[in-house]
N, C-alpha and C. Protein backbone atom coordinates (compact mmCIF):
# COMPACT_ATOMS: atom_id res chain seq x y z
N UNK A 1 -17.50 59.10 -51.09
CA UNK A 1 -16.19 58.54 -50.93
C UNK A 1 -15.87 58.25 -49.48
N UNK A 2 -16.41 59.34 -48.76
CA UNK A 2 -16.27 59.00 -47.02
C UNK A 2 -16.94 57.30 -46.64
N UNK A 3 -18.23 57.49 -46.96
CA UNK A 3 -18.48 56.29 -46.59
C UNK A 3 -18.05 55.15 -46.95
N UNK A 4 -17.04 55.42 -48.08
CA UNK A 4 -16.99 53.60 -48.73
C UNK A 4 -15.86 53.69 -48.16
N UNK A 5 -14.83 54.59 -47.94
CA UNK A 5 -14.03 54.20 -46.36
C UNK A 5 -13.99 53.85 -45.41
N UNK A 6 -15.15 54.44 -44.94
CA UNK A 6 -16.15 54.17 -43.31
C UNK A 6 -16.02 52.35 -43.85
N UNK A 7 -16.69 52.00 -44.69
CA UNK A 7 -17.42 50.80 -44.92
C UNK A 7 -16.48 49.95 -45.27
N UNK A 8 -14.82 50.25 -45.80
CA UNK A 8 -14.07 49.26 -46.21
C UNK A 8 -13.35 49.09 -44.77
N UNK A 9 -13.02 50.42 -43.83
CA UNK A 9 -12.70 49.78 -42.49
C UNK A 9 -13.28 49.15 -41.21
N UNK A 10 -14.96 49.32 -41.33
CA UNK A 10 -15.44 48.62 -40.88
C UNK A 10 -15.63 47.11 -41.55
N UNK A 11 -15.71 47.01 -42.18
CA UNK A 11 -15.64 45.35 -43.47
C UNK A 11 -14.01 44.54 -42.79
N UNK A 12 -13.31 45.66 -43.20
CA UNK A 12 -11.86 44.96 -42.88
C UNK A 12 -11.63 44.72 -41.37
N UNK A 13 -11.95 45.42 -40.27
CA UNK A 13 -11.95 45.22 -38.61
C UNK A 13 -12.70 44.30 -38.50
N UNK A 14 -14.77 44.03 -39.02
CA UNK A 14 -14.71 42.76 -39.02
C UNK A 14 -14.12 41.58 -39.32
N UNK A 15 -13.29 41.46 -40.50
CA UNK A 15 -12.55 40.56 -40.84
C UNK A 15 -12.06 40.01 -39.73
N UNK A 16 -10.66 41.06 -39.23
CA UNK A 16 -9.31 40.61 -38.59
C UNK A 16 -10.37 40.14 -37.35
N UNK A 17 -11.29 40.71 -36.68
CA UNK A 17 -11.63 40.29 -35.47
C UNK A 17 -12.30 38.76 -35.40
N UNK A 18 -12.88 37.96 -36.57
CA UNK A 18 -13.22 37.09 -36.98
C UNK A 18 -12.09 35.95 -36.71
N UNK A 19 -11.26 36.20 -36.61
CA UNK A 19 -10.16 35.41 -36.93
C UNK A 19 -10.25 34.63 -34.95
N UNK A 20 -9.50 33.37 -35.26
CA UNK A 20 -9.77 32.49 -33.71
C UNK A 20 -8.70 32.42 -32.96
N UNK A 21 -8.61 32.87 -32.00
CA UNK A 21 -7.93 33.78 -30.83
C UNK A 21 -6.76 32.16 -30.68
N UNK A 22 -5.45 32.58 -30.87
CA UNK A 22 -4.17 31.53 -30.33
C UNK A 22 -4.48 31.12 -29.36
N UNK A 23 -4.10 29.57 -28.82
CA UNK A 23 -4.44 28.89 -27.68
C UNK A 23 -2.60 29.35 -27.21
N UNK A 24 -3.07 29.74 -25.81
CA UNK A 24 -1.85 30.00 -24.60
C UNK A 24 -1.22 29.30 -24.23
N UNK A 25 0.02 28.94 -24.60
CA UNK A 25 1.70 28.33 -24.27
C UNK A 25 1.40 28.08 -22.97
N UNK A 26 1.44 26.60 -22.42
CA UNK A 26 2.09 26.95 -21.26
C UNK A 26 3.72 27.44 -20.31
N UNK A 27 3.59 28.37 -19.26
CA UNK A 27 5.04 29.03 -18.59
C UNK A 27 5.84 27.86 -18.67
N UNK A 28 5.47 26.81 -18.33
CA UNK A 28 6.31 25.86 -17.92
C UNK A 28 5.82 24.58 -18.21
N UNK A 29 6.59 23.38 -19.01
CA UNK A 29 5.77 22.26 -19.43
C UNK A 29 6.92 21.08 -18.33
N UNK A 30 6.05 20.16 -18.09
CA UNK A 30 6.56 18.79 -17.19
C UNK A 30 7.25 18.13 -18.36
N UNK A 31 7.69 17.47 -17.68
CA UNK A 31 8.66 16.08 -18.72
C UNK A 31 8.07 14.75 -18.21
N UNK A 32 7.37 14.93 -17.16
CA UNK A 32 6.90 13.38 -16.11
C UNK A 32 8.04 12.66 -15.60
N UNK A 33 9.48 13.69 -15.34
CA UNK A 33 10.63 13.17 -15.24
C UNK A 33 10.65 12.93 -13.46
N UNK A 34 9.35 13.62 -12.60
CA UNK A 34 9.30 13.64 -11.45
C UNK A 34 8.75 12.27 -11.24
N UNK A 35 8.16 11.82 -11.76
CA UNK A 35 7.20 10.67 -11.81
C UNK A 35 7.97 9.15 -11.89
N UNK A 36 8.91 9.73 -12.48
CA UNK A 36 9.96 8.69 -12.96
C UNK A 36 11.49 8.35 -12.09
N UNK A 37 11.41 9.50 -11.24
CA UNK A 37 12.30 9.39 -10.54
C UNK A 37 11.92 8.98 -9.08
N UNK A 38 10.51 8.97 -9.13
CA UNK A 38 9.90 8.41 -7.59
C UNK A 38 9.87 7.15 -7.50
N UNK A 39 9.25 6.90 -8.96
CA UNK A 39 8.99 5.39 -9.28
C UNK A 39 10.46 4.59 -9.17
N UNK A 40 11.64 5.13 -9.56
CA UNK A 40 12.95 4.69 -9.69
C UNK A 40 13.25 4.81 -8.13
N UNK A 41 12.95 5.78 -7.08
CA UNK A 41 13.27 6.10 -5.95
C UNK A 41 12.94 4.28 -5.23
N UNK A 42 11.30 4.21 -5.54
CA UNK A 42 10.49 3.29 -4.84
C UNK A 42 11.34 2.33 -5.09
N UNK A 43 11.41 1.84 -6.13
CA UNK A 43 11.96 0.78 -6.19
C UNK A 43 13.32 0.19 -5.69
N UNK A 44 14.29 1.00 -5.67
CA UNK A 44 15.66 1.19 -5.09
C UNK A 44 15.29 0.73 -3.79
N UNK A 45 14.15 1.50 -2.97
CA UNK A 45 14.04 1.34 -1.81
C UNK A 45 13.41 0.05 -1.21
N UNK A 46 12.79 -0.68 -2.61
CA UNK A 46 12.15 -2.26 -2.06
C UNK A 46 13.36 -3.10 -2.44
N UNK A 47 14.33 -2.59 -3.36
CA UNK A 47 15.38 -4.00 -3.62
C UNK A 47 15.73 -3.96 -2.21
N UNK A 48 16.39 -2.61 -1.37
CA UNK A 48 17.69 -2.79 -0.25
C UNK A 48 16.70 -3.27 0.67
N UNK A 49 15.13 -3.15 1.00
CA UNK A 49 14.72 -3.62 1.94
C UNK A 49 14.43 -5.04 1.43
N UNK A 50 14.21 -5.77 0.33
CA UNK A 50 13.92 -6.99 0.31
C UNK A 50 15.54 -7.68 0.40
N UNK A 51 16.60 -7.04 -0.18
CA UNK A 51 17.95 -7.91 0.45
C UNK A 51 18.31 -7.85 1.66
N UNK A 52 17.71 -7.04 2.49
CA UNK A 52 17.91 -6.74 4.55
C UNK A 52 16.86 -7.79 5.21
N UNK A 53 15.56 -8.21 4.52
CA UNK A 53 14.88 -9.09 4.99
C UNK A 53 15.38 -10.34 4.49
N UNK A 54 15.99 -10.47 3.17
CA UNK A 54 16.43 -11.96 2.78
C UNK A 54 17.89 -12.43 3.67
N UNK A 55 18.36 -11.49 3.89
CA UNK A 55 19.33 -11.62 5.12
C UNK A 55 19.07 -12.04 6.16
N UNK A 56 17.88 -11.61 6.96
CA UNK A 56 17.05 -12.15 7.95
C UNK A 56 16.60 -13.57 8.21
N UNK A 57 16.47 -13.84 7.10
CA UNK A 57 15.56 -15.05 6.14
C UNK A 57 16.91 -15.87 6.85
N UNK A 58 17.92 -15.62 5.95
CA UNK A 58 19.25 -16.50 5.63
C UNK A 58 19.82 -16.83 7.14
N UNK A 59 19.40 -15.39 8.16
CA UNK A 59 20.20 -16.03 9.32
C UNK A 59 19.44 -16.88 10.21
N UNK A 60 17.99 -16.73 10.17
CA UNK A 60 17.04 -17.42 11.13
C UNK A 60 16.94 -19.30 10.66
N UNK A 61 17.49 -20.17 11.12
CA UNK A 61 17.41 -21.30 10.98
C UNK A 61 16.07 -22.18 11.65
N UNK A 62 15.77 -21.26 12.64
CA UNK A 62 15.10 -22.22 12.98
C UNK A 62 13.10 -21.91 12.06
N UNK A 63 13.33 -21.05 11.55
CA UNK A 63 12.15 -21.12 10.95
C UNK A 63 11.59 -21.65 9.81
N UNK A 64 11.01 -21.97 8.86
CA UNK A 64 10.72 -22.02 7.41
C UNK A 64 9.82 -21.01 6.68
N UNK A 65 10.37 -20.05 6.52
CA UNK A 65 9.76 -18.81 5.23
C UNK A 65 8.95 -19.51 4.17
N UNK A 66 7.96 -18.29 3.84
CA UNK A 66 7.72 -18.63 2.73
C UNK A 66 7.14 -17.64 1.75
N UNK A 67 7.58 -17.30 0.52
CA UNK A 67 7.66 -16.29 0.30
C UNK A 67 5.98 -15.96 -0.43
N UNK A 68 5.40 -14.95 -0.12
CA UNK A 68 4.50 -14.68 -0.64
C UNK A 68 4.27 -14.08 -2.00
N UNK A 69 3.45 -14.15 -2.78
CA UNK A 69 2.97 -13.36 -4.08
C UNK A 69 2.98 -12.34 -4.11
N UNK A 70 2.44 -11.65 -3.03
CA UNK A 70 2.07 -10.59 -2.20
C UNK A 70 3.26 -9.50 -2.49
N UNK A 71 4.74 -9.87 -2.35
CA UNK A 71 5.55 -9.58 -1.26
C UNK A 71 5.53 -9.47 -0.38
N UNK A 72 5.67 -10.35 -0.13
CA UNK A 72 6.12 -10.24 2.06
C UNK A 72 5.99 -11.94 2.08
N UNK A 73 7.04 -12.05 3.05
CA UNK A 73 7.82 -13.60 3.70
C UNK A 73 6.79 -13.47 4.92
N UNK A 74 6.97 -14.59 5.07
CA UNK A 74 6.03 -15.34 6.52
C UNK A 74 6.25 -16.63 6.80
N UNK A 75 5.91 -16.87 8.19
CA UNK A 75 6.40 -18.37 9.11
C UNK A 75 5.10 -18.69 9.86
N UNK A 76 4.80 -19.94 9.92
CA UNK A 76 3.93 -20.56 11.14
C UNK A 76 4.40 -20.41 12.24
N UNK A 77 3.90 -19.78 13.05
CA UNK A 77 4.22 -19.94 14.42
C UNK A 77 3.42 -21.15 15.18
N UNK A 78 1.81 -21.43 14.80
CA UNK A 78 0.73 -22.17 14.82
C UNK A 78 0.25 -22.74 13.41
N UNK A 79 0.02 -23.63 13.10
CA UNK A 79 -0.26 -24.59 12.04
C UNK A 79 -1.52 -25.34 12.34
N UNK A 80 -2.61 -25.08 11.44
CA UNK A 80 -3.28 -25.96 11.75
C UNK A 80 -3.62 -26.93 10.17
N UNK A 81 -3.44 -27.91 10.39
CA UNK A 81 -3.80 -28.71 9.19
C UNK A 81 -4.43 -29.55 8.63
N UNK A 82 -5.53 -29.59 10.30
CA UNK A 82 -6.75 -30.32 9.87
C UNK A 82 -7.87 -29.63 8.77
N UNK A 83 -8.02 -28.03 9.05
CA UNK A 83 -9.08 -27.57 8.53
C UNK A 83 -8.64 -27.04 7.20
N UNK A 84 -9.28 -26.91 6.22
CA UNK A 84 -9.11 -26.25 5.13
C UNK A 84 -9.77 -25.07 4.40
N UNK A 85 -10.46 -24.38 6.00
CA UNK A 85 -11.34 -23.16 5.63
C UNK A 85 -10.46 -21.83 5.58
N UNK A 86 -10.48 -21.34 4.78
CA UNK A 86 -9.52 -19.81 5.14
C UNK A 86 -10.34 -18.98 4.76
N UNK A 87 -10.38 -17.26 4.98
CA UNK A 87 -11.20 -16.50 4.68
C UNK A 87 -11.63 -16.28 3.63
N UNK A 88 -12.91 -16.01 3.29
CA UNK A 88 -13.31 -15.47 1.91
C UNK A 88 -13.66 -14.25 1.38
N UNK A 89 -13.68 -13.61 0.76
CA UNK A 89 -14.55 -12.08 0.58
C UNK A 89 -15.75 -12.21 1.07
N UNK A 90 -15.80 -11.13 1.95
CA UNK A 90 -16.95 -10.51 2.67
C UNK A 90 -17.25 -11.48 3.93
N UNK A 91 -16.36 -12.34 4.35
CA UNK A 91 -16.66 -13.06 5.70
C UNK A 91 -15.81 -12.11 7.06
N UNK A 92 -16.60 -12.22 7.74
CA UNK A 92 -16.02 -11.37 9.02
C UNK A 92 -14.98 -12.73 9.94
N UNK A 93 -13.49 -11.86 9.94
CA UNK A 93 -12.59 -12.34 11.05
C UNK A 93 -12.52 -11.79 12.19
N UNK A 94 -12.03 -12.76 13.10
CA UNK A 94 -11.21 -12.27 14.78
C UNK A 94 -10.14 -12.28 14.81
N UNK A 95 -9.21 -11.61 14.90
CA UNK A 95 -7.42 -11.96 15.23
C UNK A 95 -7.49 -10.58 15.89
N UNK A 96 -5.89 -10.69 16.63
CA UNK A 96 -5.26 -10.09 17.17
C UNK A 96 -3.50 -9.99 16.29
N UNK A 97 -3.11 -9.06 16.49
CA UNK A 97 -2.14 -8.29 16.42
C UNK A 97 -0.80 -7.67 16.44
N UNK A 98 0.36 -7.60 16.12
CA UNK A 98 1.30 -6.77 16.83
C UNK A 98 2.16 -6.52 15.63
N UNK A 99 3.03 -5.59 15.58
CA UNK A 99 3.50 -4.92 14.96
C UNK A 99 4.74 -4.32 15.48
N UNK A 100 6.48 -4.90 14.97
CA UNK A 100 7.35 -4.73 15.31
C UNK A 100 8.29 -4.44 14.74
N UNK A 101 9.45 -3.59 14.94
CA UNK A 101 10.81 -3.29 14.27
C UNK A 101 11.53 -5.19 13.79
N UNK A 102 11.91 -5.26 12.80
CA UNK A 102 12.25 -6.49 12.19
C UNK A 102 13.58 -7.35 13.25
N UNK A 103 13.99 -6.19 14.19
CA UNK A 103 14.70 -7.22 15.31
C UNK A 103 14.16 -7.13 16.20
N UNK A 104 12.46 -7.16 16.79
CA UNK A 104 11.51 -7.84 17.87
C UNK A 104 11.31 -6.52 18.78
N UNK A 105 12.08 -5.42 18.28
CA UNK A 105 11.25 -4.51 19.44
C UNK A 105 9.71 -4.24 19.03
N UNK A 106 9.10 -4.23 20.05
CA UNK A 106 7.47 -3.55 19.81
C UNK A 106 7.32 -2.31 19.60
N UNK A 107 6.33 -1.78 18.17
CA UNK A 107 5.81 -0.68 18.02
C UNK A 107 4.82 -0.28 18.43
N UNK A 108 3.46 -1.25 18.53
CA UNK A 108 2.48 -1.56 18.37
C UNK A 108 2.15 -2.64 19.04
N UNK A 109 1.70 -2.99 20.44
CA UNK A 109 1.25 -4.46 20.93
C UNK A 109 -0.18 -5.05 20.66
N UNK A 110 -0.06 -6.18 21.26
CA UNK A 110 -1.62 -6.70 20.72
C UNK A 110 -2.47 -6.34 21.52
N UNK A 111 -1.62 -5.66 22.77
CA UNK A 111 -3.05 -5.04 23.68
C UNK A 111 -3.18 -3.87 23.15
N UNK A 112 -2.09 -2.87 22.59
CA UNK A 112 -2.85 -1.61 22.30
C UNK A 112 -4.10 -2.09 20.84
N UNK A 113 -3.59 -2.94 20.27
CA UNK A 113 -3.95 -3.35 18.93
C UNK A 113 -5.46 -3.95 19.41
N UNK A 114 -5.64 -4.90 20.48
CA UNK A 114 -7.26 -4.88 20.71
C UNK A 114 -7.51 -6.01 19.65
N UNK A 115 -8.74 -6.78 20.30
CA UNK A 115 -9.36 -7.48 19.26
C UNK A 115 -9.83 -7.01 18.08
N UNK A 116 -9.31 -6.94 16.81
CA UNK A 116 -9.97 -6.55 15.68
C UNK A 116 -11.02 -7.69 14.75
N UNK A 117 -12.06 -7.30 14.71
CA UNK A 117 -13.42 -7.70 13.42
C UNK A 117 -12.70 -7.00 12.23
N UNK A 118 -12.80 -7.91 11.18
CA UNK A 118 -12.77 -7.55 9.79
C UNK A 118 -13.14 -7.89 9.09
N UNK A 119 -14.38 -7.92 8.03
CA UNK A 119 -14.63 -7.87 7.11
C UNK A 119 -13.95 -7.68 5.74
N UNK A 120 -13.32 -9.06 5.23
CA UNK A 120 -12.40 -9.17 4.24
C UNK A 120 -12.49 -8.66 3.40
N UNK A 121 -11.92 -7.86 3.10
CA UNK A 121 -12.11 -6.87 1.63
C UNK A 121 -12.98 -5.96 1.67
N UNK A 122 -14.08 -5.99 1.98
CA UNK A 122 -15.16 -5.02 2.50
C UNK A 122 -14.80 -3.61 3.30
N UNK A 123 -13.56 -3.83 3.86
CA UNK A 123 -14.27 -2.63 4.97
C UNK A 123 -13.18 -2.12 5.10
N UNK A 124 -13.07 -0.68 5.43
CA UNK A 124 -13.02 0.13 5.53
C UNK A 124 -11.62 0.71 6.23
N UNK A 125 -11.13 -0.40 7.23
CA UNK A 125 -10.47 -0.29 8.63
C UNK A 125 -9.46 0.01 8.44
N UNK A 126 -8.65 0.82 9.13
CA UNK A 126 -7.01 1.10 9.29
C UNK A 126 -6.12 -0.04 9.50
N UNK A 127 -6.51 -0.50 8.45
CA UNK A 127 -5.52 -2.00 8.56
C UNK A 127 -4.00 -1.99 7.60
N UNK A 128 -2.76 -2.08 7.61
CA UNK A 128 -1.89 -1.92 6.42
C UNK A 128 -2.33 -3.27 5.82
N UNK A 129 -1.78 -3.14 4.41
CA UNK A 129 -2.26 -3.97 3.16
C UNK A 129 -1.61 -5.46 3.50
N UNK A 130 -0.72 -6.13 4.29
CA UNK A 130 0.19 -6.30 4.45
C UNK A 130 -0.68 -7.60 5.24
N UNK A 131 -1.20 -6.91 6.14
CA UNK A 131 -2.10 -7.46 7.49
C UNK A 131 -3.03 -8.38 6.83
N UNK A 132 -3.92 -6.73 5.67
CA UNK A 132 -5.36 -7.36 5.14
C UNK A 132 -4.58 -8.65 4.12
N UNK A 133 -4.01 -9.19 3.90
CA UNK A 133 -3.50 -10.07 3.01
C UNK A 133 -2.94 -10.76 3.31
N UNK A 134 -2.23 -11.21 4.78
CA UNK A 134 -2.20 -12.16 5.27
C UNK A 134 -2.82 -12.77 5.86
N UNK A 135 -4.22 -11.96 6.48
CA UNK A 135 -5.09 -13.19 6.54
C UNK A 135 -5.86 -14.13 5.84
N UNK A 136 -5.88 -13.40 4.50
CA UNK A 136 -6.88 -14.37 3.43
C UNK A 136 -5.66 -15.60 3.25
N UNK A 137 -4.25 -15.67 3.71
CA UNK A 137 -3.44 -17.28 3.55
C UNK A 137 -3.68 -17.76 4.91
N UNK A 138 -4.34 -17.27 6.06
CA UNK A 138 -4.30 -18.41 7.40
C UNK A 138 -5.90 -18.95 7.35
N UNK A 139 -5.67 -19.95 8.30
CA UNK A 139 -6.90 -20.68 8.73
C UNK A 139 -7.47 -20.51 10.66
N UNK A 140 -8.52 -20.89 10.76
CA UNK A 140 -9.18 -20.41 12.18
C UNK A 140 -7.83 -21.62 13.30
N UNK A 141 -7.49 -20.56 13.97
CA UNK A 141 -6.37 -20.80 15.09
C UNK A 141 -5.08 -20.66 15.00
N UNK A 142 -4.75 -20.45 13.63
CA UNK A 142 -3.33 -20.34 12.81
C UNK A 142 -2.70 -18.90 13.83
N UNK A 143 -1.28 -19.01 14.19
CA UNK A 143 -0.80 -17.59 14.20
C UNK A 143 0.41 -17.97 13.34
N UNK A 144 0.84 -16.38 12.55
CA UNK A 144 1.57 -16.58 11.60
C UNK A 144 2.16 -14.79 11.97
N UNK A 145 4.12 -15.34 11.49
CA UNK A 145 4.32 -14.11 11.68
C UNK A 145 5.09 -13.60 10.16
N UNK A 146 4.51 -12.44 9.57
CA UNK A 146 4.71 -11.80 8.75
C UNK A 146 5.67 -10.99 8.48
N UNK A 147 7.08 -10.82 7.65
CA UNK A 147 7.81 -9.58 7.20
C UNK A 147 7.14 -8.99 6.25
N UNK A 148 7.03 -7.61 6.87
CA UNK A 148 6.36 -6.89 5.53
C UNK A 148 7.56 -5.49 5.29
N UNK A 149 7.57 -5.39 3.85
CA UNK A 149 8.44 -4.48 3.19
C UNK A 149 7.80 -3.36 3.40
N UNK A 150 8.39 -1.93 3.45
CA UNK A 150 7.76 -0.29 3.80
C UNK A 150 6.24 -0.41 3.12
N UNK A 151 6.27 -0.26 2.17
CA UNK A 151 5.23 -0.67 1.33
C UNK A 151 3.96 -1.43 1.58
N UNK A 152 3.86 -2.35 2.20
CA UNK A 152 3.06 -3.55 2.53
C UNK A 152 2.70 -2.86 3.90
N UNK A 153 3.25 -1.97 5.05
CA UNK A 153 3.34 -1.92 6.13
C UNK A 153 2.52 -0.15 6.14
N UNK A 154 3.65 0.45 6.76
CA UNK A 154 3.70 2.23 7.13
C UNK A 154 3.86 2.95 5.64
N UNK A 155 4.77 2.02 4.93
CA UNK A 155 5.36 3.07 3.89
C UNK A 155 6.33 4.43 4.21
N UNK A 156 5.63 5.56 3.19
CA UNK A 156 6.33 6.61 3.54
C UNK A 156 5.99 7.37 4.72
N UNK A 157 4.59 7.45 5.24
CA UNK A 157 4.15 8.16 6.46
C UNK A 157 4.52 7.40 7.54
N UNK A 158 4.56 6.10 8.12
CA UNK A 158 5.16 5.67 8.97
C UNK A 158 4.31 5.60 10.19
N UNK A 159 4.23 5.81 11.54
CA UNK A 159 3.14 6.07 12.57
C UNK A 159 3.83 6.97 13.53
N UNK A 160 3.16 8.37 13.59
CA UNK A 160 3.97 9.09 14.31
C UNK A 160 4.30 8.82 15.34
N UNK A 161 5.31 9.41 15.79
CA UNK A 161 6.67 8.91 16.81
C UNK A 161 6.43 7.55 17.39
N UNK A 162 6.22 6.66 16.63
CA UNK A 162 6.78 5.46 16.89
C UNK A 162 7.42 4.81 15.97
N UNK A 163 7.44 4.97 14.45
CA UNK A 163 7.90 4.60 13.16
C UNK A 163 8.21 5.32 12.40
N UNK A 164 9.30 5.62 11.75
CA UNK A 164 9.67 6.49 10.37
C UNK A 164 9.01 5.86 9.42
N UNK A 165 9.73 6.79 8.54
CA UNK A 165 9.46 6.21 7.50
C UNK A 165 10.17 5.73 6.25
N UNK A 166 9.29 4.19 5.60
CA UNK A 166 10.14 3.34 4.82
C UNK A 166 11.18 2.85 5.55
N UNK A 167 9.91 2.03 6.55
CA UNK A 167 10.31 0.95 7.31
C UNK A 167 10.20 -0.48 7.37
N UNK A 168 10.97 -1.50 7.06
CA UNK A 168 10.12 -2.64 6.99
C UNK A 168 9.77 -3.02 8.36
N UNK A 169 8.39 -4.00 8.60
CA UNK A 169 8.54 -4.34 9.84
C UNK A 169 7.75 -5.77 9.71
N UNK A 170 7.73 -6.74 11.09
CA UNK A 170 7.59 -7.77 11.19
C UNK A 170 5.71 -7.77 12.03
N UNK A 171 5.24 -8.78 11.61
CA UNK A 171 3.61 -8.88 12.43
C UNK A 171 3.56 -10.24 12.65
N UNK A 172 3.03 -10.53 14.04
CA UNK A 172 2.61 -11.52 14.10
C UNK A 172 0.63 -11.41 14.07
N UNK A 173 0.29 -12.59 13.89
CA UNK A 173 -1.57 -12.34 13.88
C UNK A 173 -1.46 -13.54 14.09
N UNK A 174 -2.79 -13.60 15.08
CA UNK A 174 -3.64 -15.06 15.34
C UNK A 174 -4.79 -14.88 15.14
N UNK A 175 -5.55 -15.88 14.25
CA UNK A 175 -6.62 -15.74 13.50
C UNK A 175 -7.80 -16.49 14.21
N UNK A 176 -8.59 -15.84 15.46
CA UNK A 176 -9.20 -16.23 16.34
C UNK A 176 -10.72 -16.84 16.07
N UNK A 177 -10.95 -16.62 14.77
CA UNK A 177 -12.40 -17.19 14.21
C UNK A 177 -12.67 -16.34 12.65
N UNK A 178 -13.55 -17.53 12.18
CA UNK A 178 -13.62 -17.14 10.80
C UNK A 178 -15.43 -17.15 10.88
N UNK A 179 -16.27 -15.93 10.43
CA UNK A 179 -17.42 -16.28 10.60
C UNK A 179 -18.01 -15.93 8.99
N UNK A 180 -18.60 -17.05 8.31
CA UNK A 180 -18.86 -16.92 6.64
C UNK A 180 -20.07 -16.25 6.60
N UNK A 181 -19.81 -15.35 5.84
CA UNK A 181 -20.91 -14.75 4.89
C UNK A 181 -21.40 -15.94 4.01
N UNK A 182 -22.91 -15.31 3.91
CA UNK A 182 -23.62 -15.67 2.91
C UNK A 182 -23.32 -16.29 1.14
């Protein structure tokens, strides 16, 4: 009689231990309500900067804007309209530079800025998106000056102590040679 006790509570402990262990609750579950309120943040922050640049737009007469796909407005400063070569993927450019608060103070000059090589799309360089994408619309000798929205530019990091951040700012570039890849 002992043993068929022994043997019905060992029978029955195998049982219960057989059984497949509850998966663990998490402490705390997301809603993605953070996600949603950045995204709502961002955007708030490109309407007031794209109505502060269309203001800009509205008071400058003597220029002609034009608004990019991109986002971001831009003007000829230099026009050239004989040639019809503009950059392609993977062709290396020459231009120069500058980078300014949207009422002409300098952040950034074209001498600290230096002749830059770029390799369109290819490479690698500390360039804002803004830059790399206005040169694929110029042609060899063109300078063109660019408004770019926080976004297109610094964004949220900005360039220490010279730019905050979710800033728009203005670039001019002159596009000093176009050399084609293969």
């Amino acid at each position: 009689m002992l043993y068929k006790l022994v043997y019905i509570l060992l029978f029955s402990s195998l049982i219960v231990s057989c059984k497949s262990p509850d998966a663990r609750r998490p402490v705390q579950s997301n809603s993605g309500s953070f996600i949603t309120e950045s995204a709502d943040r961002n955007k708030k922050i490109y309407d007031e900067e794209k109505d502060f640049i269309q203001k800009i737009i509205a008071k400058d007469t003597i220029h002609d804007y034009i608004s990019s796909e991109n986002g971001f407005w831009y003007f000829y400063n230099t026009k050239d309209t004989t040639t019809t070569e503009m950059p392609d993927l993977g062709d290396i450019v020459k231009f120069t530079y500058d980078i300014k608060h949207l009422d002409g103070s300098v952040i950034l000059s074209e001498e600290e800025n230096g002749l830059q090589h770029y390799k369109v799309d290819k490479s690698n360089q500390e360039l804002i998106s803004g830059v790399r994408e206005g040169i694929k619309l110029m042609k060899e000798g063109e300078t063109v000056t660019f408004l770019f929205p926080s976004y297109k530019a610094y964004g949220y990091y900005g360039i220490e102590e010279k730019l905050g951040t979710n800033i728009p700012v203005q670039s001019t570039v002159t596009l000093h040679s176009i050399e084609q890849s293969n």
